[in-house]
N, C-alpha and C. Protein backbone atom coordinates (compact mmCIF):
# COMPACT_ATOMS: atom_id res chain seq x y z
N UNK A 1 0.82 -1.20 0.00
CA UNK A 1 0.00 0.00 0.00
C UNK A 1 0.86 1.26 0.00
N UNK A 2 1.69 1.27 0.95
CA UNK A 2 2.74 2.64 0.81
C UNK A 2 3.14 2.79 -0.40
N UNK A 3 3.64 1.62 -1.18
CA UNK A 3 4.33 1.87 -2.58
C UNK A 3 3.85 2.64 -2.99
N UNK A 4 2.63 2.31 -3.27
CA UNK A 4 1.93 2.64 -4.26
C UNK A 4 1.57 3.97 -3.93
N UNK A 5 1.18 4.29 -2.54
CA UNK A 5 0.67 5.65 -2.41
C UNK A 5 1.69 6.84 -2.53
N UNK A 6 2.69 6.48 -2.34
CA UNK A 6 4.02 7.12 -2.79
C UNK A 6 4.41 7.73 -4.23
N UNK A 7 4.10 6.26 -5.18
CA UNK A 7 4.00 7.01 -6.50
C UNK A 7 2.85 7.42 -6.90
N UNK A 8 1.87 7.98 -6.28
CA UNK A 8 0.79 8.74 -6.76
C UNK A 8 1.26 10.21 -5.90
N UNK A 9 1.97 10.21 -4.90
CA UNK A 9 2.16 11.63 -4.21
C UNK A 9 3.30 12.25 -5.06
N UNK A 10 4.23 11.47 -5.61
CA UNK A 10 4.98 12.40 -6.12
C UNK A 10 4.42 13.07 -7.87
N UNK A 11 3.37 12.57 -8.46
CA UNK A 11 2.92 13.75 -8.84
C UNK A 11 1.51 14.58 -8.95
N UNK A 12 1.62 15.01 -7.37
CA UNK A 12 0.64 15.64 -7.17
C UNK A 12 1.45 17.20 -7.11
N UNK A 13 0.54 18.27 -7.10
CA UNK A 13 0.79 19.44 -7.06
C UNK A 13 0.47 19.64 -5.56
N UNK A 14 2.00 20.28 -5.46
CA UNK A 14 2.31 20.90 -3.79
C UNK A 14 1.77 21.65 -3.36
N UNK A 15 0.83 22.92 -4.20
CA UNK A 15 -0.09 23.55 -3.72
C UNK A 15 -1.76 23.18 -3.26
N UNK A 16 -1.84 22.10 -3.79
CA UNK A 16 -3.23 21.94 -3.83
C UNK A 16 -3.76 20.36 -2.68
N UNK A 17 -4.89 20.70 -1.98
CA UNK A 17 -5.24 19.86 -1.11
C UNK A 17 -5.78 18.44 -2.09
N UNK A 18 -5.47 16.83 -1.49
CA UNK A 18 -5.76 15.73 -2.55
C UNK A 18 -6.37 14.80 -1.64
N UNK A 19 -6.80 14.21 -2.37
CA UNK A 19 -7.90 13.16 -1.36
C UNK A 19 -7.20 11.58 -2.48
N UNK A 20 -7.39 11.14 -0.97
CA UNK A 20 -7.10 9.77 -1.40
C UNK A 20 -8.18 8.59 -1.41
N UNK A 21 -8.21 7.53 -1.61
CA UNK A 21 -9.81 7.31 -1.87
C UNK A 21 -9.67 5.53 -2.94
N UNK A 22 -10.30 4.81 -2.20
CA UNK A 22 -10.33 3.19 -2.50
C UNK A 22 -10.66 3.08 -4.04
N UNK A 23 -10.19 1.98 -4.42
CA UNK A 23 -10.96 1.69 -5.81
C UNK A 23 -12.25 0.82 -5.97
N UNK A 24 -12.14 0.62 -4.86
CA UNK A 24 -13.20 -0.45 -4.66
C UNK A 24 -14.70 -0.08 -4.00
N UNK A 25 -14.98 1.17 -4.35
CA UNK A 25 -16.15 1.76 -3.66
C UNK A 25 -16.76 2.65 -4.66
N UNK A 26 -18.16 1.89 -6.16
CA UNK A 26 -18.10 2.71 -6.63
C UNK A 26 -19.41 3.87 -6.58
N UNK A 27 -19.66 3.63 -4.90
CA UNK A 27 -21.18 4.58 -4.95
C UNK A 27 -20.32 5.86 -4.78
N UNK A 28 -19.05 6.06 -4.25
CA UNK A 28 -18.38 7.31 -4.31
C UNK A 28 -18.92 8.55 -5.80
N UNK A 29 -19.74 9.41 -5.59
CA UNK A 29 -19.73 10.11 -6.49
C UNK A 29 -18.77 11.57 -6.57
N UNK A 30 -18.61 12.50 -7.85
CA UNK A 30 -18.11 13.67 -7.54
C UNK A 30 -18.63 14.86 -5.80
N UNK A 31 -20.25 14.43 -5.86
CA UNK A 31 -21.12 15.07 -4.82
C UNK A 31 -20.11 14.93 -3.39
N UNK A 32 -19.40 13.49 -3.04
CA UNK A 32 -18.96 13.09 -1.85
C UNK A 32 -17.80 14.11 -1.92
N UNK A 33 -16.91 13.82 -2.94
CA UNK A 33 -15.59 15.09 -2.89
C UNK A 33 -15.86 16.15 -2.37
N UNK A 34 -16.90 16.91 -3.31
CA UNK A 34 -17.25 18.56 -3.07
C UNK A 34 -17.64 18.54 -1.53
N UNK A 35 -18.51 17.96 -1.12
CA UNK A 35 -19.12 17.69 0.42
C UNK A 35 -17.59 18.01 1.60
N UNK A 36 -16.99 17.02 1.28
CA UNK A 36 -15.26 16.85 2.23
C UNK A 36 -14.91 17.94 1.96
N UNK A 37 -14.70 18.76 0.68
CA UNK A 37 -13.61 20.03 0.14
C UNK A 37 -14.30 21.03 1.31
N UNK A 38 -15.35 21.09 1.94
CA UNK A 38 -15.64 22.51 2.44
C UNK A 38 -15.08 22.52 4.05
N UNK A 39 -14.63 21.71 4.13
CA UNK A 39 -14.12 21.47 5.72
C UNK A 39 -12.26 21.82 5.44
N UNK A 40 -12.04 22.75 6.34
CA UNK A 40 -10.46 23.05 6.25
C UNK A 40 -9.50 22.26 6.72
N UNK A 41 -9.95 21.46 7.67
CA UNK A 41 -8.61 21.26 8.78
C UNK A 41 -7.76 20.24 7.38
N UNK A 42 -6.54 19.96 8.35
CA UNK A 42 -5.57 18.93 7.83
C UNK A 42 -5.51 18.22 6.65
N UNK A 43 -6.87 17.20 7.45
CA UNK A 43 -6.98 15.68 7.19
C UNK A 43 -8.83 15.69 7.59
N UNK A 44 -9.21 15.18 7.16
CA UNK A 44 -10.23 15.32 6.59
C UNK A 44 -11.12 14.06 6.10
N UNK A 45 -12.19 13.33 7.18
CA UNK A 45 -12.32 11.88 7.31
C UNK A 45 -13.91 11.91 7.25
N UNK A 46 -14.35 11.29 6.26
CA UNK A 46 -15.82 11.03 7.02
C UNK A 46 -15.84 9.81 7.88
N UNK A 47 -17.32 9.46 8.68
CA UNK A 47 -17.46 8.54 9.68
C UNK A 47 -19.04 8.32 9.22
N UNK A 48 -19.19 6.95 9.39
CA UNK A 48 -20.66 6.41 9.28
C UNK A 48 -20.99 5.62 10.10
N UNK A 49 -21.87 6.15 11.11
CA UNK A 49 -21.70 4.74 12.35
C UNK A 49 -20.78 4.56 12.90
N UNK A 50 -19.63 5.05 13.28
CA UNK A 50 -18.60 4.95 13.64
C UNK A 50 -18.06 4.17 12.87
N UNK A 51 -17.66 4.47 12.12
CA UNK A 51 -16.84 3.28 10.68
C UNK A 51 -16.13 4.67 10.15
N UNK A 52 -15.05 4.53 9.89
CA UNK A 52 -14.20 5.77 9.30
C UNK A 52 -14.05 5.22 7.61
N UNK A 53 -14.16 6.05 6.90
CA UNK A 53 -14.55 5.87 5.43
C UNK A 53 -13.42 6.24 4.49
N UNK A 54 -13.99 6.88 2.96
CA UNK A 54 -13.03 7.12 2.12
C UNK A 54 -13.95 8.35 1.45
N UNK A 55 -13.61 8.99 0.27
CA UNK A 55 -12.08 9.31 0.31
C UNK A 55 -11.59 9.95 1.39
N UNK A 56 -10.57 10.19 1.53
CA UNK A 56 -9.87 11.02 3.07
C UNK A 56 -9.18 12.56 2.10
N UNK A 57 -9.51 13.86 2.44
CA UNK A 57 -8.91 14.36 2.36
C UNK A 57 -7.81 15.23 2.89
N UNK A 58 -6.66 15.77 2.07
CA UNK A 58 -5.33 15.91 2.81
C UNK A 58 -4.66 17.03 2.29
N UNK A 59 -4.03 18.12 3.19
CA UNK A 59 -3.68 19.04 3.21
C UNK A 59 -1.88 18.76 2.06
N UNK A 60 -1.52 19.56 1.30
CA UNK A 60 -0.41 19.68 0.57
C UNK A 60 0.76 19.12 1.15
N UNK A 61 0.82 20.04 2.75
CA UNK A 61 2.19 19.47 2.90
C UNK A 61 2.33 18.32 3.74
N UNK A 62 0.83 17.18 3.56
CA UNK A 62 1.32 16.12 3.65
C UNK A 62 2.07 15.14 2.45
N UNK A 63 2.19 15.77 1.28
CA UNK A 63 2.95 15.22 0.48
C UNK A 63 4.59 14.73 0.79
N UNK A 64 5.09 15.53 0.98
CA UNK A 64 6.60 15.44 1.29
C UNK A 64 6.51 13.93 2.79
N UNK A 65 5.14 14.74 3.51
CA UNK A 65 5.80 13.08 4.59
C UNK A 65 4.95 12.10 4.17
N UNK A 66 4.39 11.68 3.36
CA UNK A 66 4.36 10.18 2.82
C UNK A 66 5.43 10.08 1.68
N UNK A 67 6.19 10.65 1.29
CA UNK A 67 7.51 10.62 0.01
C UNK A 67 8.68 10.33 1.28
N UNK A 68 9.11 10.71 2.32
CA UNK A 68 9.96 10.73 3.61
C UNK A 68 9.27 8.83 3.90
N UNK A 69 8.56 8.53 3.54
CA UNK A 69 8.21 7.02 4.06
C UNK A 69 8.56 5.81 3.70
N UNK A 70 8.98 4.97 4.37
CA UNK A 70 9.02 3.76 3.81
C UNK A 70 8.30 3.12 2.88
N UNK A 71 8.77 2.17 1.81
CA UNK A 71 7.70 2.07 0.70
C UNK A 71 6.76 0.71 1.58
N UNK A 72 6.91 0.33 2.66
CA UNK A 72 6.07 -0.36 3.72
C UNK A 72 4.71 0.60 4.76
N UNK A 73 5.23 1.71 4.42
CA UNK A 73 4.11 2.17 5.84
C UNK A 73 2.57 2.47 5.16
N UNK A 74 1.92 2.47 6.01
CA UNK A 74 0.66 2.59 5.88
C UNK A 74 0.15 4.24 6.35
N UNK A 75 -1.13 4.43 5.44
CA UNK A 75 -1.72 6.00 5.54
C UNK A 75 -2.14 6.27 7.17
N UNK A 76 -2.85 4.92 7.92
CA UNK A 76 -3.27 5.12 8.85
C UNK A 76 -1.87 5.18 10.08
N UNK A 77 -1.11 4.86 9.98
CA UNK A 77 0.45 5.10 10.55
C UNK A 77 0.60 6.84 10.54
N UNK A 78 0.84 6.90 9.62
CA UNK A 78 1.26 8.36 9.40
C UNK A 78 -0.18 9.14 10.13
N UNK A 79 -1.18 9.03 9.10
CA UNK A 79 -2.08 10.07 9.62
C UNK A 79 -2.00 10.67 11.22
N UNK A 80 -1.89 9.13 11.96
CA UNK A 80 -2.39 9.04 13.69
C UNK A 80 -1.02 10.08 14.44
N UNK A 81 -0.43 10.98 13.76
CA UNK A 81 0.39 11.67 13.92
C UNK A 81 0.08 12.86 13.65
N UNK A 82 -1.35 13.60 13.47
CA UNK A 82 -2.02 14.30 12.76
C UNK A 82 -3.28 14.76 13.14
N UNK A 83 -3.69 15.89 13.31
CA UNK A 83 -5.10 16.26 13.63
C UNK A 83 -6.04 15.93 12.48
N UNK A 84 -7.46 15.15 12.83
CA UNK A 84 -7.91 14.88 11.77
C UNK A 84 -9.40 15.08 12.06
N UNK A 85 -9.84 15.73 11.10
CA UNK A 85 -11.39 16.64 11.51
C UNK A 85 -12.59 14.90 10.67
N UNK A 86 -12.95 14.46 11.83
CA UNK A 86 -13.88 13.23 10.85
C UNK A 86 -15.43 13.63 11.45
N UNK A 87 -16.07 13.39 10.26
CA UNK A 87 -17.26 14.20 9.74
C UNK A 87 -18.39 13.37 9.44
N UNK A 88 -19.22 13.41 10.80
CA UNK A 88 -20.26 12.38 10.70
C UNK A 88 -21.07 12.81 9.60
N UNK A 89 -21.16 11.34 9.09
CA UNK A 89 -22.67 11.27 7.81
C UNK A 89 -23.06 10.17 7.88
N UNK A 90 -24.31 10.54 7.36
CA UNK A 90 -25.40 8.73 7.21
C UNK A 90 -25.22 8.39 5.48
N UNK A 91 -24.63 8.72 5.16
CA UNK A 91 -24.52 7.97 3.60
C UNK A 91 -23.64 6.87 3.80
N UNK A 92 -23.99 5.70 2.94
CA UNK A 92 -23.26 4.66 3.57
C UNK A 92 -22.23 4.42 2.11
N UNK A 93 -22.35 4.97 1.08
CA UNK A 93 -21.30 5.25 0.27
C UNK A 93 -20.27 5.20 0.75
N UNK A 94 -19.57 6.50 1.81
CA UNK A 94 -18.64 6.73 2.27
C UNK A 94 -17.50 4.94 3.08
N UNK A 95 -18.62 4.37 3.24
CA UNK A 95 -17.91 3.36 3.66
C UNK A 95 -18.38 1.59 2.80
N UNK A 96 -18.53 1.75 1.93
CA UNK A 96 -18.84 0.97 1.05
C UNK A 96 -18.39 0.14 -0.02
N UNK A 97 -17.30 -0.89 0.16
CA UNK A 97 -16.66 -1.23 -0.89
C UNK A 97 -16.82 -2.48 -1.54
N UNK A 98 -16.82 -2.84 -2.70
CA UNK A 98 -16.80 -3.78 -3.22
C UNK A 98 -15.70 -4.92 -3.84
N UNK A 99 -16.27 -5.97 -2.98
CA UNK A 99 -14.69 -6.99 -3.12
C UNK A 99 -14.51 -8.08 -4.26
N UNK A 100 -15.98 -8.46 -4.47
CA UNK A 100 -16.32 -9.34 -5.24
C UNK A 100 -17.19 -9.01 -6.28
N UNK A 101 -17.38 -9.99 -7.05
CA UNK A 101 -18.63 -10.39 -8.31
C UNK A 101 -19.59 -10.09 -7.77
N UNK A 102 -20.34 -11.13 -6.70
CA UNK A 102 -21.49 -11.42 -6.58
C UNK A 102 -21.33 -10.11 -5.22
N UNK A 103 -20.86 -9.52 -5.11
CA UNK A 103 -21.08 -7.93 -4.13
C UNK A 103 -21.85 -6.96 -5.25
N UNK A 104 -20.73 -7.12 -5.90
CA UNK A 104 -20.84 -5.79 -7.25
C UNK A 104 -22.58 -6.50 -7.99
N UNK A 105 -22.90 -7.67 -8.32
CA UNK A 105 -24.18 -7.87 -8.48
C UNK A 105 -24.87 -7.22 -7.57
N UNK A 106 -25.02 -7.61 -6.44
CA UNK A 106 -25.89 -7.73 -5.38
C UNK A 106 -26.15 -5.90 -5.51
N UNK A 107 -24.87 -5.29 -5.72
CA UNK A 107 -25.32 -3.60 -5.57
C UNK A 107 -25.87 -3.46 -6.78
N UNK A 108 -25.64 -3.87 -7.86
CA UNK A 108 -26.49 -3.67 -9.09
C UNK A 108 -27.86 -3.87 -8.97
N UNK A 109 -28.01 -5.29 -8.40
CA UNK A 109 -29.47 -4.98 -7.67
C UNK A 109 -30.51 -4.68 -7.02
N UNK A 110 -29.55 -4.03 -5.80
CA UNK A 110 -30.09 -3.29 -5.38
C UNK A 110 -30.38 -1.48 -5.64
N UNK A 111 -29.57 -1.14 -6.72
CA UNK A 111 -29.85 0.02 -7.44
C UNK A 111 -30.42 0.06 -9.27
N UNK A 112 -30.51 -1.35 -9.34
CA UNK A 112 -31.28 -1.36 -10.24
C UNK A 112 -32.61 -2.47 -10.85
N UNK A 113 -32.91 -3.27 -9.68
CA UNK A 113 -33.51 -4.37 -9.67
C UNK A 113 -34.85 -3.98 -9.28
């Protein structure tokens, strides 16, 4: 997981706040981004039920300290070093991912059955 999140930080733009965010969750719409963008702090988490979600968004100059990281560490490592504003909602998007076939059916049917 670090690897990887590593080579997506180095080309991000140092000025601008980036959200990081599963592939595997596709009720995530543009609506959820804009929603997170209006909150300033840091780091930037929704919560559903007490379930901490995705995408997470993240202030610029956390770029440089996930690039300072081992290509082993994890986001939740680093973050817990960090003030992080998490933002209750009842959309269950936010914490919603899909692992399998018969998941990804099952949501097809239930949004289109």
């Amino acid at each position: 997981q670090g690897s990887s999140t590593k080579v997506g930080a180095r080309l991000l733009d140092r000025k601008k706040r980036f959200f990081i965010s599963l592939a595997d969750m596709p009720l995530i719409t543009p609506r959820h981004y804009r929603f997170l963008e209006r909150f300033l702090e840091p780091v930037v988490r929704p919560v559903v039920n007490g379930r901490v979600g995705h995408p997470v968004l993240h202030d610029p100059f956390l770029i440089d300290e996930i690039l300072k990281q081992p290509d082993s560490f994890t986001m939740r490592e680093l973050l817990s070093a960090y003030e992080m504003k998490k933002i209750a909602v009842d959309d269950p998007a936010y914490i919603r991912d899909i692992d399998t076939p018969q998941e990804y059916k099952a949501l097809l049917g239930n949004h289109y059955g």
